[in-house]
C-alpha atoms as a PDB file:
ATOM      1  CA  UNK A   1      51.292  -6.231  39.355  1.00  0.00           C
ATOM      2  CA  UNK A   2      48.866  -9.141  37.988  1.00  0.00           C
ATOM      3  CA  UNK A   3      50.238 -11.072  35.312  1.00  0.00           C
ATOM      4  CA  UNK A   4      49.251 -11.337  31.637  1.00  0.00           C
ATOM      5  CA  UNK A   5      46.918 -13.711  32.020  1.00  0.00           C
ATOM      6  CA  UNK A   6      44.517 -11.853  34.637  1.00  0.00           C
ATOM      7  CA  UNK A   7      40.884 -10.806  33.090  1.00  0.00           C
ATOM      8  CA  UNK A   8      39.049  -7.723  33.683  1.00  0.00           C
ATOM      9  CA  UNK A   9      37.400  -9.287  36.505  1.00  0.00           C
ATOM     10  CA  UNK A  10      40.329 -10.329  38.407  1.00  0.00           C
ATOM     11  CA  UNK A  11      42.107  -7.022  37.959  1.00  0.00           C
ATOM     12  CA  UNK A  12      39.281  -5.068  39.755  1.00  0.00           C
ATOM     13  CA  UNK A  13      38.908  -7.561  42.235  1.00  0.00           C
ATOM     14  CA  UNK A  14      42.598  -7.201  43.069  1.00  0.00           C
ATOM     15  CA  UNK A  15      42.035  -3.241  42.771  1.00  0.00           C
ATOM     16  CA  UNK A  16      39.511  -2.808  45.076  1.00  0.00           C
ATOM     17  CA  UNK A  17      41.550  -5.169  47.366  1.00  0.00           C
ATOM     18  CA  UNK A  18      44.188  -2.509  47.458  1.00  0.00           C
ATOM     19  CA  UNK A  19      41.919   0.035  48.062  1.00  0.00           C
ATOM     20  CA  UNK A  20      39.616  -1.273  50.668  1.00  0.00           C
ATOM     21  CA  UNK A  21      42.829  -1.771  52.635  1.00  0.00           C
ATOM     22  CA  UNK A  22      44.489   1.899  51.918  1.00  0.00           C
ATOM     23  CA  UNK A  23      47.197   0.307  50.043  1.00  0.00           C
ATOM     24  CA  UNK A  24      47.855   3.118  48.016  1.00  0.00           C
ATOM     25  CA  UNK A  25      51.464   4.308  47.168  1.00  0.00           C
ATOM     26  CA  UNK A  26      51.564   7.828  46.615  1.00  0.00           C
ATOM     27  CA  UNK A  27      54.762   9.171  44.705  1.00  0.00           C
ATOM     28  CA  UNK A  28      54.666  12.658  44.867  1.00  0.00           C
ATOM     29  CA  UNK A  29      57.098  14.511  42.144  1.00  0.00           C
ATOM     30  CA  UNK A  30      56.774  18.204  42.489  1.00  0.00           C
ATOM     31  CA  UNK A  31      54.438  20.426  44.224  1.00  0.00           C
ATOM     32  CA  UNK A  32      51.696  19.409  46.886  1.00  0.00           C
ATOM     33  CA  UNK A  33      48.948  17.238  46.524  1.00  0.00           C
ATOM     34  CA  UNK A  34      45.785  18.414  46.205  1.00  0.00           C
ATOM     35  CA  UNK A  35      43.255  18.159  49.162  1.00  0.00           C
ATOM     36  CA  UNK A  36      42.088  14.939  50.001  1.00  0.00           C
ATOM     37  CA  UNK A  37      44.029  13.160  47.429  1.00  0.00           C
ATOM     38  CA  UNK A  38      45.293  10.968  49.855  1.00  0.00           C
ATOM     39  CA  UNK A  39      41.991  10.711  52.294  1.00  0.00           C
ATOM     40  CA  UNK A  40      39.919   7.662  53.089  1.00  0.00           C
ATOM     41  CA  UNK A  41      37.519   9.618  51.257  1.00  0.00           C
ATOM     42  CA  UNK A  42      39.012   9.792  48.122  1.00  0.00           C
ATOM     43  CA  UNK A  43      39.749   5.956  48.770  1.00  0.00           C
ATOM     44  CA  UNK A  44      36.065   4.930  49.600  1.00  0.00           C
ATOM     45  CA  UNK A  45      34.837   6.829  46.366  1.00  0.00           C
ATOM     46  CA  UNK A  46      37.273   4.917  44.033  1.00  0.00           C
ATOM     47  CA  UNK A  47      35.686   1.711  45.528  1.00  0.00           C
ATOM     48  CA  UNK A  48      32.409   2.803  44.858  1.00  0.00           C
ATOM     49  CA  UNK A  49      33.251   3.537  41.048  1.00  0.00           C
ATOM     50  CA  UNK A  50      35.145   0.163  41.262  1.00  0.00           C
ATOM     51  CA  UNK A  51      32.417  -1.909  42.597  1.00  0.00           C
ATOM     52  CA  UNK A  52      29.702  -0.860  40.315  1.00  0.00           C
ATOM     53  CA  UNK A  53      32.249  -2.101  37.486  1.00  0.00           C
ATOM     54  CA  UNK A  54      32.645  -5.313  39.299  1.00  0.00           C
ATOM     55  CA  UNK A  55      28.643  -5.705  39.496  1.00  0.00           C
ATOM     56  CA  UNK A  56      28.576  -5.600  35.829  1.00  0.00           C
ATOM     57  CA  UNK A  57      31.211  -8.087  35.004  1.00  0.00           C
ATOM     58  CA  UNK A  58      29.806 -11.536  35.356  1.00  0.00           C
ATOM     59  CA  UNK A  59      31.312 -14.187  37.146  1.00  0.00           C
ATOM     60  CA  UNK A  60      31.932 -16.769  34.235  1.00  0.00           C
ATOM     61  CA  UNK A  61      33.123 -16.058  30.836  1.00  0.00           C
ATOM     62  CA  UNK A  62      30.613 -17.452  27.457  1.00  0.00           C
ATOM     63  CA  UNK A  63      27.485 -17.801  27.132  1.00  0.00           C
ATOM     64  CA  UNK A  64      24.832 -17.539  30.303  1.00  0.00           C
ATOM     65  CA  UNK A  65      21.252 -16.700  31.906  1.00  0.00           C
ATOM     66  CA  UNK A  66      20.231 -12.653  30.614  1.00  0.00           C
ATOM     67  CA  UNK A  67      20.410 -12.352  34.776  1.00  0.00           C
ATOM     68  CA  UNK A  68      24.222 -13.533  34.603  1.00  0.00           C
ATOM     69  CA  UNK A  69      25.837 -12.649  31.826  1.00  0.00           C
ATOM     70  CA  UNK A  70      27.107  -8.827  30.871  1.00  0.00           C
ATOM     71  CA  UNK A  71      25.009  -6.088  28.414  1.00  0.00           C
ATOM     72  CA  UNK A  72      27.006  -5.051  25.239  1.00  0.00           C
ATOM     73  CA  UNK A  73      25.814  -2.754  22.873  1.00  0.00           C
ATOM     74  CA  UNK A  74      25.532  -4.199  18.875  1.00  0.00           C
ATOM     75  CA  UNK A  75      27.889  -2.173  16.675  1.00  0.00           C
ATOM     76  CA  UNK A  76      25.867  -0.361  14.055  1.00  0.00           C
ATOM     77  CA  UNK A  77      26.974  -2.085  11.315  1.00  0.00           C
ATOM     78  CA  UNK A  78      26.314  -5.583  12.975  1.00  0.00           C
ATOM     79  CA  UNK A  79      25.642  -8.499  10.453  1.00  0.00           C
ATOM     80  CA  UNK A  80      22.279 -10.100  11.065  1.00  0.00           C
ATOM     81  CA  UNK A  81      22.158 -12.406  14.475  1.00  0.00           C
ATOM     82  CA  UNK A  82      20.873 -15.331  13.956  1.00  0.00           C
ATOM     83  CA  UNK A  83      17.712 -16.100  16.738  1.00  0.00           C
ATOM     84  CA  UNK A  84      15.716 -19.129  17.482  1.00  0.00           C
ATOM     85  CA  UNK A  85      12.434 -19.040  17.733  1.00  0.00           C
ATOM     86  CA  UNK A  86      11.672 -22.878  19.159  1.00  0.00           C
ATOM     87  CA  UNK A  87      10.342 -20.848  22.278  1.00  0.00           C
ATOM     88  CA  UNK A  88       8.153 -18.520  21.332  1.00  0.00           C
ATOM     89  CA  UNK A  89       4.287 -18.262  21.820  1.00  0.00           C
ATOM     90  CA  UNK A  90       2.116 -19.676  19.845  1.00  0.00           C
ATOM     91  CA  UNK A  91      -0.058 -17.506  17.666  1.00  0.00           C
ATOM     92  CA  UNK A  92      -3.171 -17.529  18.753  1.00  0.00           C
ATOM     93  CA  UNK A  93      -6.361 -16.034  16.374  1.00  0.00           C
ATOM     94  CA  UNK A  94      -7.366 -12.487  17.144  1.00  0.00           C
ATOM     95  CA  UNK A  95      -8.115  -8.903  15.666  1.00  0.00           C
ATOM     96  CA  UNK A  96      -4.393  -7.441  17.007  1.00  0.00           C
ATOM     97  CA  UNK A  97      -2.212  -6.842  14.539  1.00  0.00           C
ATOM     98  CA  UNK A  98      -0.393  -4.300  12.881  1.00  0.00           C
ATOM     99  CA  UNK A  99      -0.117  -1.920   9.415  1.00  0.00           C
ATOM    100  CA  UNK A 100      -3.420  -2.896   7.486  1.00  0.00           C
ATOM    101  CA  UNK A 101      -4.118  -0.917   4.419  1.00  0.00           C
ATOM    102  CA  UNK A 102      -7.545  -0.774   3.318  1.00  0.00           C
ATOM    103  CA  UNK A 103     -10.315  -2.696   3.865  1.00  0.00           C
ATOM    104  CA  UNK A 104     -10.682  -6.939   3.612  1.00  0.00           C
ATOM    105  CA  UNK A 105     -13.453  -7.857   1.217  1.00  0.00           C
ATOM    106  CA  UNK A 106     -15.089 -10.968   0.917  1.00  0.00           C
ATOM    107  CA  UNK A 107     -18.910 -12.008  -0.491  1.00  0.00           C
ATOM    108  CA  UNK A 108     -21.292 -13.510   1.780  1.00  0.00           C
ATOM    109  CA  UNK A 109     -23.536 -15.693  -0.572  1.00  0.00           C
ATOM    110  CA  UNK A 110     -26.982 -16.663   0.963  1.00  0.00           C
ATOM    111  CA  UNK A 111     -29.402 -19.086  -0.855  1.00  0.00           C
ATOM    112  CA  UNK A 112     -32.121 -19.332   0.325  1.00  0.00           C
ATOM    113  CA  UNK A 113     -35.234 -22.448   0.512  1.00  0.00           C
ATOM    114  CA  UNK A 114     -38.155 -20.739  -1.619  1.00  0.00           C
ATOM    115  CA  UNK A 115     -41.316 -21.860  -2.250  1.00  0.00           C
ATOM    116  CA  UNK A 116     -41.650 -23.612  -5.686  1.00  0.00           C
ATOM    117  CA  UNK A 117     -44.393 -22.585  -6.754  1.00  0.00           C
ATOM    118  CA  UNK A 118     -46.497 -19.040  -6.944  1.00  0.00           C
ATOM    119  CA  UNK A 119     -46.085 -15.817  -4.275  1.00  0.00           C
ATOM    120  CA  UNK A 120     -48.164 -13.543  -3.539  1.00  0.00           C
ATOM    121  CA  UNK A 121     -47.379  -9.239  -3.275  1.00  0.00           C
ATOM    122  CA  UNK A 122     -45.571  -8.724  -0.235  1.00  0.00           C
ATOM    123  CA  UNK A 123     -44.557 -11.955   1.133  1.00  0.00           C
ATOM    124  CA  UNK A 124     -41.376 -12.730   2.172  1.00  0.00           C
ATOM    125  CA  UNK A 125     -39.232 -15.035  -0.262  1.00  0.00           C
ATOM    126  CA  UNK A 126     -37.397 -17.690   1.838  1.00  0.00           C
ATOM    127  CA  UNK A 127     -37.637 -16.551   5.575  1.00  0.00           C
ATOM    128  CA  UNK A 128     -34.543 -14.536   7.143  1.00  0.00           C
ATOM    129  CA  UNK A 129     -31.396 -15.000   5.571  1.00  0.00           C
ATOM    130  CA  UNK A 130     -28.319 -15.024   8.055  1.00  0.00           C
ATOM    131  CA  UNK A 131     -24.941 -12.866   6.539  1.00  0.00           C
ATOM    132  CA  UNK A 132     -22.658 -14.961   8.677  1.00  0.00           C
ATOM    133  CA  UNK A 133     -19.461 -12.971   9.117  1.00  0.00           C
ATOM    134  CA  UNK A 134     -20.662 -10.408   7.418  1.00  0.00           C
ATOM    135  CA  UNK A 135     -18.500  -8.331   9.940  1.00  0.00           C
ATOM    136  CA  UNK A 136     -14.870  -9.348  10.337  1.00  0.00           C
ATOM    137  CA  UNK A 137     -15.466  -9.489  13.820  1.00  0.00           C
ATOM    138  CA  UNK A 138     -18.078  -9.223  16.841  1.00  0.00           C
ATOM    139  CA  UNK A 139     -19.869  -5.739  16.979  1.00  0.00           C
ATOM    140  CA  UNK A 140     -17.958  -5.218  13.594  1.00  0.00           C
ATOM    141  CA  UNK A 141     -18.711  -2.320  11.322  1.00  0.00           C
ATOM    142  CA  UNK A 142     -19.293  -2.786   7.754  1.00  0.00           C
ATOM    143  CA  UNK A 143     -20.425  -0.972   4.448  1.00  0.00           C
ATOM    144  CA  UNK A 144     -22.231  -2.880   2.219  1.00  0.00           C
ATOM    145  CA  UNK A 145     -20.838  -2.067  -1.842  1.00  0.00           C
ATOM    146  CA  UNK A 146     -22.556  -4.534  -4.595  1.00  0.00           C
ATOM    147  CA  UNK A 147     -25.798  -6.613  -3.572  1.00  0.00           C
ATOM    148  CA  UNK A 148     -26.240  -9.042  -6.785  1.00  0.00           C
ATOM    149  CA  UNK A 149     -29.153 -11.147  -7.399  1.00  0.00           C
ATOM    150  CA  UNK A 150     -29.256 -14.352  -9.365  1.00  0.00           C
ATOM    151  CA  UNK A 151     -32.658 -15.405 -10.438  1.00  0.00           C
ATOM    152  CA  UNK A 152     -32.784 -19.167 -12.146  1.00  0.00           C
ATOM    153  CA  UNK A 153     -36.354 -18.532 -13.019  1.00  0.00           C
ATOM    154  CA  UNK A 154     -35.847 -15.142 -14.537  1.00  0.00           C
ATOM    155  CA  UNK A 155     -38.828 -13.719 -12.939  1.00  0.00           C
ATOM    156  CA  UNK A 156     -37.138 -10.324 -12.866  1.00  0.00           C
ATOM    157  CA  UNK A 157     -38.931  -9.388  -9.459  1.00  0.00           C
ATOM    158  CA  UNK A 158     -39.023  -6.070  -7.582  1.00  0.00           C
ATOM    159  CA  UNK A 159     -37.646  -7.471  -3.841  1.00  0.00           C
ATOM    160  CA  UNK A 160     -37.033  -5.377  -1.297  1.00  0.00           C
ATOM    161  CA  UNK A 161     -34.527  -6.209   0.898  1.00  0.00           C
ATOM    162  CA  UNK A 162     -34.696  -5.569   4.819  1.00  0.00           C
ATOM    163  CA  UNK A 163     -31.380  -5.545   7.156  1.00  0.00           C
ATOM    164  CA  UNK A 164     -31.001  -6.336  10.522  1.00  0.00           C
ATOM    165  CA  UNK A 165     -28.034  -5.678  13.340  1.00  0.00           C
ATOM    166  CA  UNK A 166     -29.216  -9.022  15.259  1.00  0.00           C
ATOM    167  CA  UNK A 167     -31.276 -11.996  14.588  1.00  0.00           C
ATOM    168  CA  UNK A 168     -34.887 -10.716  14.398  1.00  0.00           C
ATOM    169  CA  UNK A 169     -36.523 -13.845  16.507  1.00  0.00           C
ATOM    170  CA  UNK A 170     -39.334 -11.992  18.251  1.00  0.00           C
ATOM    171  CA  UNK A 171     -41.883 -11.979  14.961  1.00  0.00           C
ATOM    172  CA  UNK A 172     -43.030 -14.598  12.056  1.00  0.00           C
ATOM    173  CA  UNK A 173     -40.652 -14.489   8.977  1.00  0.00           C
ATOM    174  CA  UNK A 174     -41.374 -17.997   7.483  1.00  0.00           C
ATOM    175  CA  UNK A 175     -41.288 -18.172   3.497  1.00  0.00           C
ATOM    176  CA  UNK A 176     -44.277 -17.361   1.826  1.00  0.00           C
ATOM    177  CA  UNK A 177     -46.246 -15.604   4.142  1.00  0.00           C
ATOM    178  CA  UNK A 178     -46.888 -11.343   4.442  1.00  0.00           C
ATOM    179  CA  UNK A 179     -43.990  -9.391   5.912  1.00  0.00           C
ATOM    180  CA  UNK A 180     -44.891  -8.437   9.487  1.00  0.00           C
ATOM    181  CA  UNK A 181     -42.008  -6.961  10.989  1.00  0.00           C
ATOM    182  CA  UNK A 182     -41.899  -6.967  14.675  1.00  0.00           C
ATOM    183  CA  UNK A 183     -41.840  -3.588  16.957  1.00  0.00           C
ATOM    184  CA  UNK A 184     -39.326  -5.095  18.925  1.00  0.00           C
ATOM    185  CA  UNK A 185     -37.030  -6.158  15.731  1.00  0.00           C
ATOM    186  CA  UNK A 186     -37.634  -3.347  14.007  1.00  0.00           C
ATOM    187  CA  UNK A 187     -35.344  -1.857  16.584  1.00  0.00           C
ATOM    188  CA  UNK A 188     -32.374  -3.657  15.099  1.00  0.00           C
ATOM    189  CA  UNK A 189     -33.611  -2.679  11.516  1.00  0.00           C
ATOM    190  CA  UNK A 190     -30.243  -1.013  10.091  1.00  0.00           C
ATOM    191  CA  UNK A 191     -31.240  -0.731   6.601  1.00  0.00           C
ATOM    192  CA  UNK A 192     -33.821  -1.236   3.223  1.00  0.00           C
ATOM    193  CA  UNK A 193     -32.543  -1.930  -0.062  1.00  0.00           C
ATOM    194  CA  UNK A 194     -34.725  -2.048  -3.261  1.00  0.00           C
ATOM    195  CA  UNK A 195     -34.264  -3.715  -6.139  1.00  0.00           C
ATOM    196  CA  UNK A 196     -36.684  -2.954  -8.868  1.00  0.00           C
ATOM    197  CA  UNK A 197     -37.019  -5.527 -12.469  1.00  0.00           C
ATOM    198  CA  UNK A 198     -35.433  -3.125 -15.002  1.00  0.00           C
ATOM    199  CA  UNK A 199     -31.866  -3.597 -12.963  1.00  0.00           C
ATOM    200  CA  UNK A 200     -32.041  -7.051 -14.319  1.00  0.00           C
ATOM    201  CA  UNK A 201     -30.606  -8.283 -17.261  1.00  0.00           C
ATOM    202  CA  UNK A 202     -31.640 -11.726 -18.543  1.00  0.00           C
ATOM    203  CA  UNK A 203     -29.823 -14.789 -20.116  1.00  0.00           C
ATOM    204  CA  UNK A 204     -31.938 -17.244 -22.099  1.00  0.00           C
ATOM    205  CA  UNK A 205     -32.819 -19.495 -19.037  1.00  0.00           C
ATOM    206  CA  UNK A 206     -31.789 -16.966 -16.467  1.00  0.00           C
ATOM    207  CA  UNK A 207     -31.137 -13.532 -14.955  1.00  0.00           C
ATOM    208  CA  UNK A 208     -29.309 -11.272 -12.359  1.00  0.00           C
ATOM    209  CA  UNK A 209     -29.864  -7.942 -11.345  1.00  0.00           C
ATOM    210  CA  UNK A 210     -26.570  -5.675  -9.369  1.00  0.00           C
ATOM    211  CA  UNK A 211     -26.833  -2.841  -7.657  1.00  0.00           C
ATOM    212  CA  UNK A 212     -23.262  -1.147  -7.308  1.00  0.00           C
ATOM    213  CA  UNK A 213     -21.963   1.804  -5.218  1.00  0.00           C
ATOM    214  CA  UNK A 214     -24.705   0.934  -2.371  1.00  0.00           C
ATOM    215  CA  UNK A 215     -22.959   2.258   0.439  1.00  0.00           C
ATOM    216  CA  UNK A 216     -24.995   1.013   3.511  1.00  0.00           C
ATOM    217  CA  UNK A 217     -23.141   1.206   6.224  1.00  0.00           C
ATOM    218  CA  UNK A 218     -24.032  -0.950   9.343  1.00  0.00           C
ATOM    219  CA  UNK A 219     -23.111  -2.706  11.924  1.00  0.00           C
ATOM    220  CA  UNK A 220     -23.439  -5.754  13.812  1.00  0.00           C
ATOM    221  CA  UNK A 221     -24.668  -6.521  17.548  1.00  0.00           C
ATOM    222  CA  UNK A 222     -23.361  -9.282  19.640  1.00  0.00           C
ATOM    223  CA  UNK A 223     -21.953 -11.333  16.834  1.00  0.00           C
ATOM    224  CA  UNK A 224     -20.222 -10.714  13.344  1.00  0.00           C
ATOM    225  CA  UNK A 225     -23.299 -11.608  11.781  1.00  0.00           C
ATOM    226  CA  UNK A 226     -25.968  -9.451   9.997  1.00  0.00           C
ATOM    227  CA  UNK A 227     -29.577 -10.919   8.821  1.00  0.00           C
ATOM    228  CA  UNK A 228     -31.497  -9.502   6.348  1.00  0.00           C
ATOM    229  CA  UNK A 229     -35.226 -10.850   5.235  1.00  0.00           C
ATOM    230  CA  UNK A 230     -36.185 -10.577   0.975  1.00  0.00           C
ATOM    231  CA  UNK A 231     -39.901  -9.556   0.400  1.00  0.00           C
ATOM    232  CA  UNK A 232     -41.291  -9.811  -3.252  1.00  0.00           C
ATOM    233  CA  UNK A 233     -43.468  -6.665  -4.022  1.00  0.00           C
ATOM    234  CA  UNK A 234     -45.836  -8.311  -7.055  1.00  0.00           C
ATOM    235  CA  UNK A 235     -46.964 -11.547  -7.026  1.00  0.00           C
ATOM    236  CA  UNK A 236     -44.188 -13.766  -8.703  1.00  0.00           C
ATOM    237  CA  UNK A 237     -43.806 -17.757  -9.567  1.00  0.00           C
ATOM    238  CA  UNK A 238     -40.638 -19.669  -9.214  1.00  0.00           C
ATOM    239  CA  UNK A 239     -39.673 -23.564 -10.330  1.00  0.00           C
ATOM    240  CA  UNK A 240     -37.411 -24.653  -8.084  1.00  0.00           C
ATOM    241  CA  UNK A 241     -36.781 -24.013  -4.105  1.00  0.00           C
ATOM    242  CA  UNK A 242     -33.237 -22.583  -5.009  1.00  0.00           C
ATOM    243  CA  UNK A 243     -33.932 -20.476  -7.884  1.00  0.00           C
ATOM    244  CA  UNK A 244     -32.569 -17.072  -6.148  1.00  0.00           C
ATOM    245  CA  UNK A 245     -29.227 -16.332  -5.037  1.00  0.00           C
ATOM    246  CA  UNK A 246     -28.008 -13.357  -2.630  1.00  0.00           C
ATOM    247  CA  UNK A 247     -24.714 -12.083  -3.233  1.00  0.00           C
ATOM    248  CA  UNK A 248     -23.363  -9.564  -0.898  1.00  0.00           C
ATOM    249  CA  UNK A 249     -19.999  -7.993  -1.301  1.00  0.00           C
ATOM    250  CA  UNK A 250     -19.406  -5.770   1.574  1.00  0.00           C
ATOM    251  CA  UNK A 251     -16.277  -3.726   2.726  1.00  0.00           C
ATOM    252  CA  UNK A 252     -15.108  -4.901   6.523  1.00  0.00           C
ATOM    253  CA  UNK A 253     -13.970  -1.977   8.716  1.00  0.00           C
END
């Protein structure tokens, strides 16, 4: 017999010793044996069962490589295991992740360079405006809510406001000159917004106009980025080259 001080793993090595040699003493008390109790058989299947026991004990006791050392299972009332994390991967910016609620809202505020001085009915008021990030991501779908215009000159004007998918770059859209839109860009046109004088409400030396509950929905095209291009509708003058504000508050899907 091994002594006290044997582990597990030197007890089944010392078993399957025995066994592998047929060194098996059978006492037999009353009645017969049963068949094959006493066969090489029955001998080369305890092995078997032995050996895949042995193939799960590891060679060393403590701590060791995942390859090396035994699986246990955590008792399910386990306190918390402390775990390092001075290995793992860095986190690296992307769209994966995991139980968002809702939708992330954030303005995109354009000012735009406008002419100081007089317009004329239908020009466009400070060339094409670029909503950079207006989607949280490239190709990005979003739904516009609140558009709010602040107007330092409190001209009050009826603007209508013309949205784009990409960058319309294959037609004129300077400040201060007619709105001529492209055939080509108005395939990315996603959406027209109006925004008429009596939504404004003015200050003493200003004015803003909002138009809630919009819900445009649109989407961008090879970027997160949406454009959009303001044309006055009756001839308007302004004082200084930043006198109107864009304010767009959309929700990001």
């Amino acid at each position: 017999m091994p002594n006290e001080g044997c582990g597990l793993g030197d007890l089944v090595t010392l078993i399957r010793s025995v066994v592998a040699d047929n060194q098996v003493q059978v006492d037999v008390v009353a009645g017969a044996l049963p068949a094959g109790a006493a066969t090489e058989v029955t001998l080369a299947a305890i092995n078997a069962v032995l050996n895949a026991i042995d193939i799960g004990i590891p060679a060393s006791v403590g701590q060791a490589a995942m390859a090396a050392s035994m699986p246990v299972v955590i008792a399910n009332n386990q306190s918390a295991v402390p775990v390092s994390i001075a290995t793992a991967p860095a986190l690296v910016a992307s769209e994966a992740h995991v139980g968002e609620v809702g939708y992330s809202k954030l303005p995109v505020i354009v000012t735009p360079t406008i002419t100081a001085g007089a317009y004329s009915a239908d020009d466009i008021i400070g060339g094409i405006q670029t909503l950079t990030d207006a989607a949280r991501e490239s190709d990005g779908a979003v739904t516009l809510d609140t558009l709010v215009i602040r107007d330092l000159a409190i001209q009050d004007a009826d603007i209508t406001i013309w949205f784009f998918n990409q960058n319309p770059v294959n037609g004129t859209y300077t400040d201060n000159i007619a709105l001529d839109i492209h055939d080509t860009d108005h395939g990315f046109l996603v959406g027209v917004l109006r925004v008429l004088s009596s939504d404004y409400d003015d200050a003493a030396d200003n004015a803003a106009a909002t138009l809630r509950n919009v819900g445009l929905d649109m989407t961008a095209v090879g970027s997160a980025n949406l454009y959009a291009i303001a044309q006055i509708l009756v001839g308007d003058t302004y004082v200084g080259t930043s006198d109107l504000t864009f304010v767009y508050n959309f929700s990001r899907h």
